[in-house]
Every structure is written in C-alpha cells, then in structure tokens.
N, C-alpha and C. Protein backbone atom coordinates (compact mmCIF):
# COMPACT_ATOMS: atom_id res chain seq x y z
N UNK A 1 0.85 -1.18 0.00
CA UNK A 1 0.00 0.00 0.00
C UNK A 1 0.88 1.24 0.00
N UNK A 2 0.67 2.14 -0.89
CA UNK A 2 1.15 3.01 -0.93
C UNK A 2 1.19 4.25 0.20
N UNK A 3 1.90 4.85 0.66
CA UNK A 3 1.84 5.94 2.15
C UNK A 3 2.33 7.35 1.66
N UNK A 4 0.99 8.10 1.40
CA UNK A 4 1.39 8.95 1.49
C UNK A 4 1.39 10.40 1.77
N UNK A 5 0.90 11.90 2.21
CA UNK A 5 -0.03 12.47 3.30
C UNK A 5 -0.71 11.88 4.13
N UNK A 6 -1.56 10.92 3.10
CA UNK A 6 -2.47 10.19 4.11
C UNK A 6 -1.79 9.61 4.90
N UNK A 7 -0.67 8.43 5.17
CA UNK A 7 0.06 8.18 5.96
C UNK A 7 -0.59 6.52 6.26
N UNK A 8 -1.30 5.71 6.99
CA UNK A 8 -1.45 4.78 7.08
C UNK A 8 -2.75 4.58 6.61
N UNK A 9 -3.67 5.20 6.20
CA UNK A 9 -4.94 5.40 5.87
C UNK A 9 -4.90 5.43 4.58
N UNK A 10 -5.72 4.25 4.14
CA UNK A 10 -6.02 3.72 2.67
C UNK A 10 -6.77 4.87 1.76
N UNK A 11 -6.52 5.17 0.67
CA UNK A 11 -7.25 6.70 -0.21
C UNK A 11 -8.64 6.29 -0.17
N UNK A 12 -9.33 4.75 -0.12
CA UNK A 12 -10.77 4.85 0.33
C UNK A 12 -11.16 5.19 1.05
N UNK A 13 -10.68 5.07 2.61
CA UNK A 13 -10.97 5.34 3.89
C UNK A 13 -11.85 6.98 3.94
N UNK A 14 -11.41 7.84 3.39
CA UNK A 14 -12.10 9.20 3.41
C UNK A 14 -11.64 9.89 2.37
N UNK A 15 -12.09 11.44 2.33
CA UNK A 15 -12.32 12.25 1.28
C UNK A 15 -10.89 13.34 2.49
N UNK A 16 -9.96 13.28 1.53
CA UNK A 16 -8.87 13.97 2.37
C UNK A 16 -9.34 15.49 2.78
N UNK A 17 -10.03 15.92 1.58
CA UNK A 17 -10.57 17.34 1.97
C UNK A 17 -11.40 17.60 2.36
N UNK A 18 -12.09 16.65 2.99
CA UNK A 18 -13.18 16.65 3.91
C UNK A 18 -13.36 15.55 5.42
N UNK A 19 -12.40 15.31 5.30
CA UNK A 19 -12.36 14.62 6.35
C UNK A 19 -11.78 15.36 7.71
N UNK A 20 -12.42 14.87 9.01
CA UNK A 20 -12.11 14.98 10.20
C UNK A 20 -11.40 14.15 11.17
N UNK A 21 -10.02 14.17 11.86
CA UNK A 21 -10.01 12.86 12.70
C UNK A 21 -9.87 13.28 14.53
N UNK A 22 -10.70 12.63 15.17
CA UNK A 22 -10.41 12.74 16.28
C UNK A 22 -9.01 12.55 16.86
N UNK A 23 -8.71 12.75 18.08
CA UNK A 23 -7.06 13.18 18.63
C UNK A 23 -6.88 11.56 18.43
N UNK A 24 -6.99 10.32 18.67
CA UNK A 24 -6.66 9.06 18.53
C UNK A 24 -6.34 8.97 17.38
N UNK A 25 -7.18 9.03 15.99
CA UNK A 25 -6.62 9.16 15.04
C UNK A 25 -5.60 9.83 14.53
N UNK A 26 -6.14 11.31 14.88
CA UNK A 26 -4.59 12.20 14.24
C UNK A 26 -3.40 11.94 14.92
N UNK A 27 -3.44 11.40 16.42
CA UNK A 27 -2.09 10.21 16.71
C UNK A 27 -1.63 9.04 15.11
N UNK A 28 -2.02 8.26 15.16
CA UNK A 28 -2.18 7.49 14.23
C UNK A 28 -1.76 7.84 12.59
N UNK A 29 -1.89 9.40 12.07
CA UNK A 29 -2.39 9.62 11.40
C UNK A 29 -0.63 9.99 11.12
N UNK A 30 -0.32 10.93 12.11
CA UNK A 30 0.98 11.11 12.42
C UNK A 30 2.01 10.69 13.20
N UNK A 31 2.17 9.34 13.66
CA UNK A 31 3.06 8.45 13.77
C UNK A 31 2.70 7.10 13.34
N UNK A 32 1.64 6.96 12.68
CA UNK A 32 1.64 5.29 12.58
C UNK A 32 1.12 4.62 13.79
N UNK A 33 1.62 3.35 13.40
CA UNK A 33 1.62 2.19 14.57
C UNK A 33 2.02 0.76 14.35
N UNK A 34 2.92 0.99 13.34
CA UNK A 34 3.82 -0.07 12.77
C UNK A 34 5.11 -0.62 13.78
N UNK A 35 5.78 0.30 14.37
CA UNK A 35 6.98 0.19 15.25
C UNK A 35 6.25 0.61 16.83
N UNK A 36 7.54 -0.20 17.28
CA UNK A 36 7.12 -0.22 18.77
C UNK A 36 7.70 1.12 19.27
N UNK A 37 8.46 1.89 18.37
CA UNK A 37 8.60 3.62 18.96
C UNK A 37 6.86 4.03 18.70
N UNK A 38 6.13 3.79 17.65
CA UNK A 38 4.89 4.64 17.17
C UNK A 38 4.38 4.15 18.49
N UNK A 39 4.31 2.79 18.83
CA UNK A 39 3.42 2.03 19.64
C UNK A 39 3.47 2.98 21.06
N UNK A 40 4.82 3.20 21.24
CA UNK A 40 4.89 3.90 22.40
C UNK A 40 4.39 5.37 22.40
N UNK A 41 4.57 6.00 21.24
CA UNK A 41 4.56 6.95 21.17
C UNK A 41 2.98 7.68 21.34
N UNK A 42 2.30 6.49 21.27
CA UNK A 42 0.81 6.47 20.74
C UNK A 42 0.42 6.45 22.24
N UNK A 43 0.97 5.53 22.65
CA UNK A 43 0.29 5.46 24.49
C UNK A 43 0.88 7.25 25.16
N UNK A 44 2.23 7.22 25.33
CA UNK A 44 2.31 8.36 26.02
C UNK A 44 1.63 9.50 25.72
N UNK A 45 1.18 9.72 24.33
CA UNK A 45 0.23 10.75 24.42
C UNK A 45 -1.11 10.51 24.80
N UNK A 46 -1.70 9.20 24.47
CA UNK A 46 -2.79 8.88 25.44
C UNK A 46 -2.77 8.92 27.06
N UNK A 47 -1.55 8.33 27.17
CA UNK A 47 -1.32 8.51 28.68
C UNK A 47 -1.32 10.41 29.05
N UNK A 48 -0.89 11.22 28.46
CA UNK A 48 -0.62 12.89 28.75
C UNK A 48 -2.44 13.10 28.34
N UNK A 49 -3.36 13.00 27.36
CA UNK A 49 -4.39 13.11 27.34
C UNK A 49 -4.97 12.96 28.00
N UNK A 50 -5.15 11.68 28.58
CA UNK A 50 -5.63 11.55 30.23
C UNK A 50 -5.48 12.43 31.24
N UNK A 51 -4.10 13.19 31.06
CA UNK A 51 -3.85 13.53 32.39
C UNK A 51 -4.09 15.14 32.03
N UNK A 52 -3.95 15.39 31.14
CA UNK A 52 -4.81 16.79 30.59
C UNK A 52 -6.14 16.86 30.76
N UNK A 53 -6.79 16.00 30.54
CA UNK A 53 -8.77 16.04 30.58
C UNK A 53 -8.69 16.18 31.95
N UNK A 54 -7.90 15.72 32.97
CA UNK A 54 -8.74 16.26 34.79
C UNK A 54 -8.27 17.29 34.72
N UNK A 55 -7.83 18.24 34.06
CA UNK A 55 -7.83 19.76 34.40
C UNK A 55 -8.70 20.56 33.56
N UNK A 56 -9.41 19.81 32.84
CA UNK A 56 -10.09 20.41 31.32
C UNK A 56 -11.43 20.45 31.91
N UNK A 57 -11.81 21.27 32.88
CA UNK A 57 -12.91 21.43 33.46
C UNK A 57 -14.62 21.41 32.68
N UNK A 58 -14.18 21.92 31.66
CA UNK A 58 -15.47 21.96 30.54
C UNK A 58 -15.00 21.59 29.32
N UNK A 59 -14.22 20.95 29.47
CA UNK A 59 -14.03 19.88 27.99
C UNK A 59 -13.66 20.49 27.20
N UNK A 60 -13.11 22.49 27.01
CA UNK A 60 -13.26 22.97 25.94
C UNK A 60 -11.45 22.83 25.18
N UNK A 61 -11.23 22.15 25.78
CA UNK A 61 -9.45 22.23 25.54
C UNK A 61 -8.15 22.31 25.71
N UNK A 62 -8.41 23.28 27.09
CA UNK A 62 -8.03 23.92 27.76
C UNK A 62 -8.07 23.72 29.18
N UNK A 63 -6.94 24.19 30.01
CA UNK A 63 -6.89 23.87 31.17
C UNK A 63 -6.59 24.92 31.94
N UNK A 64 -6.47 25.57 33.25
CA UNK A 64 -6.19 27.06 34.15
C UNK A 64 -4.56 26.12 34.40
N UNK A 65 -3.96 26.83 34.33
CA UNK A 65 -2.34 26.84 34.53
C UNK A 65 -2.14 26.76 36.12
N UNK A 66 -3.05 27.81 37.18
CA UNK A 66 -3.37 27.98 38.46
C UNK A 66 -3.61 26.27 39.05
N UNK A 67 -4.59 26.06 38.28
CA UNK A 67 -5.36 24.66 38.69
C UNK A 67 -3.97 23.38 38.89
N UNK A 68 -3.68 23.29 37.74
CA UNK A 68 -2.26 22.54 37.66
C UNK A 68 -1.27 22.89 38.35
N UNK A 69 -0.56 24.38 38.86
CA UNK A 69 0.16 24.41 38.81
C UNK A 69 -0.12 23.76 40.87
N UNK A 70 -1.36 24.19 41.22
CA UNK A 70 -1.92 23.62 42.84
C UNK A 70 -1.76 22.18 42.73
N UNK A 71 -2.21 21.59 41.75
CA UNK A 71 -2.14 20.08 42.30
C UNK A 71 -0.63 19.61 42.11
N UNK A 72 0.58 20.09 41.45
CA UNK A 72 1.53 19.74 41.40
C UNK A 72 2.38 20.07 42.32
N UNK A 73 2.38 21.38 43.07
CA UNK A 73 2.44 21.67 44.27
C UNK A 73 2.21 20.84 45.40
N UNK A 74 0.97 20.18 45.12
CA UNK A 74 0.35 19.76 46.21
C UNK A 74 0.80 18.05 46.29
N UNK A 75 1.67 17.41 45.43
CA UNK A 75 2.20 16.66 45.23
C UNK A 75 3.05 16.03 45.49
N UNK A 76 4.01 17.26 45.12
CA UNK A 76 5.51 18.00 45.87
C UNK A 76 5.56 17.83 47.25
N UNK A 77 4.54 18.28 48.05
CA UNK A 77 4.13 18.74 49.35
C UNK A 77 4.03 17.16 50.18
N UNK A 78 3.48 16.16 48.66
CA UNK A 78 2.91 14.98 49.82
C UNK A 78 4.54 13.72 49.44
N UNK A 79 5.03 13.72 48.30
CA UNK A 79 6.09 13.04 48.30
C UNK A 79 7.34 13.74 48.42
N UNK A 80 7.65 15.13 48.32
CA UNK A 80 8.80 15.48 48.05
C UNK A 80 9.19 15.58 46.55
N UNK A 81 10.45 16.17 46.26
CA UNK A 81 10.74 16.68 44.72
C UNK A 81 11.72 15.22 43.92
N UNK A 82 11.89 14.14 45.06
CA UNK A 82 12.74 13.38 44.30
C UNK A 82 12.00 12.21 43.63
C-alpha cells in the first residue's frame, strides 16, 4: 500500500478534503503504529491526554495553569521533589 499524506490510511478510507479525525486518530495519522517507537509513542500521548482532561474542566481544551500548577504543588508537598 502506498503511504502517502495520508500516511497509514487507505485513499478509500475518506475524502482527504473533507475529512475529520479525532485526537486518537490524528495520533495514528501522524506516527503510525507499525513500530514499537509509534506504539509507544501512541500510548504516552494517550497517557498525557488523560492527564490533561482532569484539568479540562469543561471539555473545551483547555486547562487554568493555576489549577495545575496547585495540584503539582500539592504533590511536591505529599512526596517530596525526588
């Protein structure tokens, strides 16, 4: 199969200029998932997504810097910095 913008996604799969992909996909979209670097690469941003949405209070994207910067503090506070 040929790879190419499209990247692992077959030219049937969608209409390039009209298509949308959710953040799982556009992972995918832009590293693959052929190698066990993509493989990894694919979790740790799932894994950082996760940990972005509990500060994303209303889902809109975005997170208060304040909010984060308290619970990391507050972290600090309960294990120490090492």
């Amino acid at each position: 199969m040929e790879e190419g913008i499209a990247g692992p996604f077959r030219k049937a799969d969608f209409d390039i200029n009209a298509a949308e992909l959710d953040f799982s996909s556009f992972v995918v979209f832009l590293a693959g998932t052929s190698t066990k670097a993509q493989r990894s690469l694919k979790k740790q941003i799932r894994d950082l997504r996760e940990a972005f949405e509990l500060f994303d209070d209303d889902r809109g994207g975005r997170c208060l810097v304040h909010a984060l910067s308290c619970s990391i503090s507050g972290i600090v506070s309960i294990y120490g910095d090492n």
